[in-house]
N, C-alpha and C. Protein backbone atom coordinates (compact mmCIF):
# COMPACT_ATOMS: atom_id res chain seq x y z
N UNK A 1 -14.78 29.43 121.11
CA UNK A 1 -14.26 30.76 120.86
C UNK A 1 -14.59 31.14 119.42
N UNK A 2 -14.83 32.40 118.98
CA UNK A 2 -15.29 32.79 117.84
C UNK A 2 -14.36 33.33 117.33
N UNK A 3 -13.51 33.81 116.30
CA UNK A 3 -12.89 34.81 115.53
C UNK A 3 -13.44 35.53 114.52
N UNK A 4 -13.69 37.20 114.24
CA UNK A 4 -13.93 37.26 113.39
C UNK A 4 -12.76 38.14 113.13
N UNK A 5 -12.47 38.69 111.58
CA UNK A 5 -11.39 39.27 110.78
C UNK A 5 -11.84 39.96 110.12
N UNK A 6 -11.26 41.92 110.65
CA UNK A 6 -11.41 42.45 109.94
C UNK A 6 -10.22 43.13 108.91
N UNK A 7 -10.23 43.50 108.31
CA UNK A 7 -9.16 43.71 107.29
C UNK A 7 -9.09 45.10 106.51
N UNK A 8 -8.79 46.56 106.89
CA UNK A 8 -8.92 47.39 106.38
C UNK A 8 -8.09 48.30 106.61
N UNK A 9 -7.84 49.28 105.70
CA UNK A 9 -7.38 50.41 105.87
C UNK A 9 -7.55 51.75 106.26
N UNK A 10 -7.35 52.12 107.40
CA UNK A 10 -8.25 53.06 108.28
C UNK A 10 -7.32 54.62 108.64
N UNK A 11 -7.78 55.84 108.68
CA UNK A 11 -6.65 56.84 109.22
C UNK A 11 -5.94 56.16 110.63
N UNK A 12 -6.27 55.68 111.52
CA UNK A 12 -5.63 55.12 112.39
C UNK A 12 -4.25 53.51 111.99
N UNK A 13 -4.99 53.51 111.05
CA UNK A 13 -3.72 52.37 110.36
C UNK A 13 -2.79 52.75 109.25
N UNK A 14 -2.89 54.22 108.97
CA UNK A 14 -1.81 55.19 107.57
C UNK A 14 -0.49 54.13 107.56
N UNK A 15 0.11 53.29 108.33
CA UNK A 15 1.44 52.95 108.49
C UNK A 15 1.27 51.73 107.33
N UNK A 16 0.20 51.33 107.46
CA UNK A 16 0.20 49.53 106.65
C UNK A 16 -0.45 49.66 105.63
N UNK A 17 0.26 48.56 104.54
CA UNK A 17 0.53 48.33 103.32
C UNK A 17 -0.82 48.02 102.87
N UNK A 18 -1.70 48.82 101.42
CA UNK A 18 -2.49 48.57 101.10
C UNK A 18 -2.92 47.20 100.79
N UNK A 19 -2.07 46.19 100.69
CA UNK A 19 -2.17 44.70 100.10
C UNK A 19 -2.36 43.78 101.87
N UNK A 20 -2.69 44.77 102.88
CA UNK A 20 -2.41 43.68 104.58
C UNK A 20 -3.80 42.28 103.92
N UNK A 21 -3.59 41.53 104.38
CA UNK A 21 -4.15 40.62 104.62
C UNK A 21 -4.59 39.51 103.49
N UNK A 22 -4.27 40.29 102.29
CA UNK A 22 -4.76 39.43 100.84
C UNK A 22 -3.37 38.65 100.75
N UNK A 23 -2.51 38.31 101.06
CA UNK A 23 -1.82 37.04 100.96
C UNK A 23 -1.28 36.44 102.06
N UNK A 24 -0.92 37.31 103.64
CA UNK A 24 -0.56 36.88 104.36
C UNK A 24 -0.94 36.39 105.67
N UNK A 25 -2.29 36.45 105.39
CA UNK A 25 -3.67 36.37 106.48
C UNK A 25 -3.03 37.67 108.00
N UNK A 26 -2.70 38.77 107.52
CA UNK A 26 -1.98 39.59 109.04
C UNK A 26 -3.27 40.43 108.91
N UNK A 27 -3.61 41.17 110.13
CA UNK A 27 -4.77 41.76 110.43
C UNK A 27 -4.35 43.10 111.62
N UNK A 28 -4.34 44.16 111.59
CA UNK A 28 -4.08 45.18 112.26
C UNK A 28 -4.46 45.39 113.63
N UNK A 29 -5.73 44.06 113.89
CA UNK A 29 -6.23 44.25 114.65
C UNK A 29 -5.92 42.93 115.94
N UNK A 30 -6.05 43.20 116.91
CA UNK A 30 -5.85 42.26 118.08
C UNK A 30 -6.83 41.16 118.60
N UNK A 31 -6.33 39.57 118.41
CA UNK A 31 -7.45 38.12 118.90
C UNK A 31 -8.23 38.89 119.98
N UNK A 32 -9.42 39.12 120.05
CA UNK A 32 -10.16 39.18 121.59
C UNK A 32 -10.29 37.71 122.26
N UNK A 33 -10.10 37.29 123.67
CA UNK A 33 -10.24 36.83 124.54
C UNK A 33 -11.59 36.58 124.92
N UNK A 34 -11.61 35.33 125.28
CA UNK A 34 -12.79 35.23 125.73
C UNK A 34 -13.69 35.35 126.43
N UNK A 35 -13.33 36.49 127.51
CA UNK A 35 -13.49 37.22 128.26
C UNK A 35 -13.74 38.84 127.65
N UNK A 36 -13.50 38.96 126.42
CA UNK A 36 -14.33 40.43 126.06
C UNK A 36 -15.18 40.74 126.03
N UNK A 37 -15.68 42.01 126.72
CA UNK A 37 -16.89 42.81 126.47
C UNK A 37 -17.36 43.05 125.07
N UNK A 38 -17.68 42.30 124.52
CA UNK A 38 -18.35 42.86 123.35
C UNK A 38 -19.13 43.72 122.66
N UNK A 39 -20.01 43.97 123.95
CA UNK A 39 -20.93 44.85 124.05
C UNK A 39 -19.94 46.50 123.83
N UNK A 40 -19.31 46.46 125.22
CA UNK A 40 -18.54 47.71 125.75
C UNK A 40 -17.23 48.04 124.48
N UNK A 41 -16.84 46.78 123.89
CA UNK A 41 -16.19 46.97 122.42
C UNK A 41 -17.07 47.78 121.77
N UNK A 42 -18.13 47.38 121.35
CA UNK A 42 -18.69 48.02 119.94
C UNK A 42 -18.79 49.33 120.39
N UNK A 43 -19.61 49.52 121.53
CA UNK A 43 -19.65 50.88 121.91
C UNK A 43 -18.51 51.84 121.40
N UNK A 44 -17.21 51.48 122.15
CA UNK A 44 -16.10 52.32 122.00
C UNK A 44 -15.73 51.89 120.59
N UNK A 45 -16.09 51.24 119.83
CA UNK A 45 -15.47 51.22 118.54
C UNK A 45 -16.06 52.71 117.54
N UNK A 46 -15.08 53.31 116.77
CA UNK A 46 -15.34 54.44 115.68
C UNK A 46 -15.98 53.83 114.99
N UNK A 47 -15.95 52.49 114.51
CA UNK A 47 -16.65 52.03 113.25
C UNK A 47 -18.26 51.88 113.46
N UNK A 48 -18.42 51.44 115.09
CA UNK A 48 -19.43 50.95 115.31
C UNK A 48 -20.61 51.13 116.58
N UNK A 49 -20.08 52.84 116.82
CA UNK A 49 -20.60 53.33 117.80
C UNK A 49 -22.04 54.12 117.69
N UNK A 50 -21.85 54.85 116.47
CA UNK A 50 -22.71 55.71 116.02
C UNK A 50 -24.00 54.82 115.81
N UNK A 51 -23.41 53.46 115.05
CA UNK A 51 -24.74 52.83 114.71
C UNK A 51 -25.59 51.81 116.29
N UNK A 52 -24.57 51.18 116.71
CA UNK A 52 -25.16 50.95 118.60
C UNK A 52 -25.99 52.31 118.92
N UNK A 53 -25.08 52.99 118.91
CA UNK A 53 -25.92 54.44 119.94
C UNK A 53 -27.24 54.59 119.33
N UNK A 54 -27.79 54.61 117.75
CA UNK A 54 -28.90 54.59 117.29
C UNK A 54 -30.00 53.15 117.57
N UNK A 55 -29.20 52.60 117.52
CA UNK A 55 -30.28 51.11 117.62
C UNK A 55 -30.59 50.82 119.20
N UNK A 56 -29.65 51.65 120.16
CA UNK A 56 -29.59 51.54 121.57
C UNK A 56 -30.93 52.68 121.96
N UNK A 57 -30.76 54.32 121.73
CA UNK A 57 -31.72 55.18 121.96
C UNK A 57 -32.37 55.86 121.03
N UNK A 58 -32.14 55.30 119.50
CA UNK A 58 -32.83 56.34 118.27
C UNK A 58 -31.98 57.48 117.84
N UNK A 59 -31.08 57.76 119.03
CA UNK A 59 -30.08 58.68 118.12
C UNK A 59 -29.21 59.07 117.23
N UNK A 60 -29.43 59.60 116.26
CA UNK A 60 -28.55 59.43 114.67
C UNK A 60 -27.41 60.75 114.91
N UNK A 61 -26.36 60.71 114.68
CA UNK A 61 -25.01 61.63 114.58
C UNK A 61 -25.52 62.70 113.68
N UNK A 62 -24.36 64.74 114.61
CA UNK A 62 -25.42 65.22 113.98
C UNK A 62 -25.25 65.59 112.27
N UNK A 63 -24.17 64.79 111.88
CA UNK A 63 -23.73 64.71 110.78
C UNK A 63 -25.13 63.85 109.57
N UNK A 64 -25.25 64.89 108.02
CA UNK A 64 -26.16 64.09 107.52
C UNK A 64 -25.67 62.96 106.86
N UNK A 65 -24.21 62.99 106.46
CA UNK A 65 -23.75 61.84 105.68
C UNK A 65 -23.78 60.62 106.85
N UNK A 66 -23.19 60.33 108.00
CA UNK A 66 -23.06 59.88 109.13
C UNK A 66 -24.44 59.27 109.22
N UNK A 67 -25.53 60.22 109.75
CA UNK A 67 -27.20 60.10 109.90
C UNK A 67 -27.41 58.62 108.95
N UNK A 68 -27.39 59.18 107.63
CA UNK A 68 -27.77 58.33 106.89
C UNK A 68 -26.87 56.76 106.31
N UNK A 69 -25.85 56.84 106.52
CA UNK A 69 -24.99 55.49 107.05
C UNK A 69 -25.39 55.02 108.17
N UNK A 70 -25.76 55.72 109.11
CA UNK A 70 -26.09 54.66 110.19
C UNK A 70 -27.60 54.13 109.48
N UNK A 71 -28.18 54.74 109.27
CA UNK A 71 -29.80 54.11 109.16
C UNK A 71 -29.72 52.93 107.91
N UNK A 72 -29.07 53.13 106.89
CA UNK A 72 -28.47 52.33 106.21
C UNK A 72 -28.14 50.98 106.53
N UNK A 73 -26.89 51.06 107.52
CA UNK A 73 -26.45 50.01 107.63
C UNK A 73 -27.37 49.34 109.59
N UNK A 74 -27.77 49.78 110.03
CA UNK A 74 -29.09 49.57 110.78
C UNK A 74 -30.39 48.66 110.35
N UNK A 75 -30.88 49.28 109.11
CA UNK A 75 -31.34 48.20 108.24
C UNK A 75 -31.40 47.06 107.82
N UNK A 76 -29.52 46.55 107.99
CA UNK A 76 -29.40 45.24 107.32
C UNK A 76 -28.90 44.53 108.06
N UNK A 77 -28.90 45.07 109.70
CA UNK A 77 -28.72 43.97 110.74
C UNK A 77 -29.38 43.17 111.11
């Protein structure tokens, strides 16, 4: 089984304390099972859809700040 940990502060997380995870290892986010779609995760993930959808069909968001974060971080996968 793999874990990875992400740790951030997001408009969907406004409730939690800027300091989550730097002393108490807590994480906002939920263990996946080993049985997750990973694939069908990233997809539906906000963080990590825009850049799938480009590396999947070439399509960049029609946003230019967006555009150019994805190609960015596309790059260094």
């Amino acid at each position: 089984m793999h874990e990875i940990k992400f740790v951030y502060k997001s408009p969907s997380c406004s409730t939690l304390p800027d300091n989550i995870g730097e002393t108490d290892n807590t994480s906002p986010l939920t263990a996946l099972s080993d049985d997750t779609d990973i694939p069908a995760a990233q997809r539906s993930c906000p963080d990590f859809k825009d850049t799938v959808e480009y590396l999947d069909t070439g399509t960049l968001p029609d946003s230019d700040v967006a555009a150019r974060k994805v190609i960015l971080e596309s790059d260094h996968g």
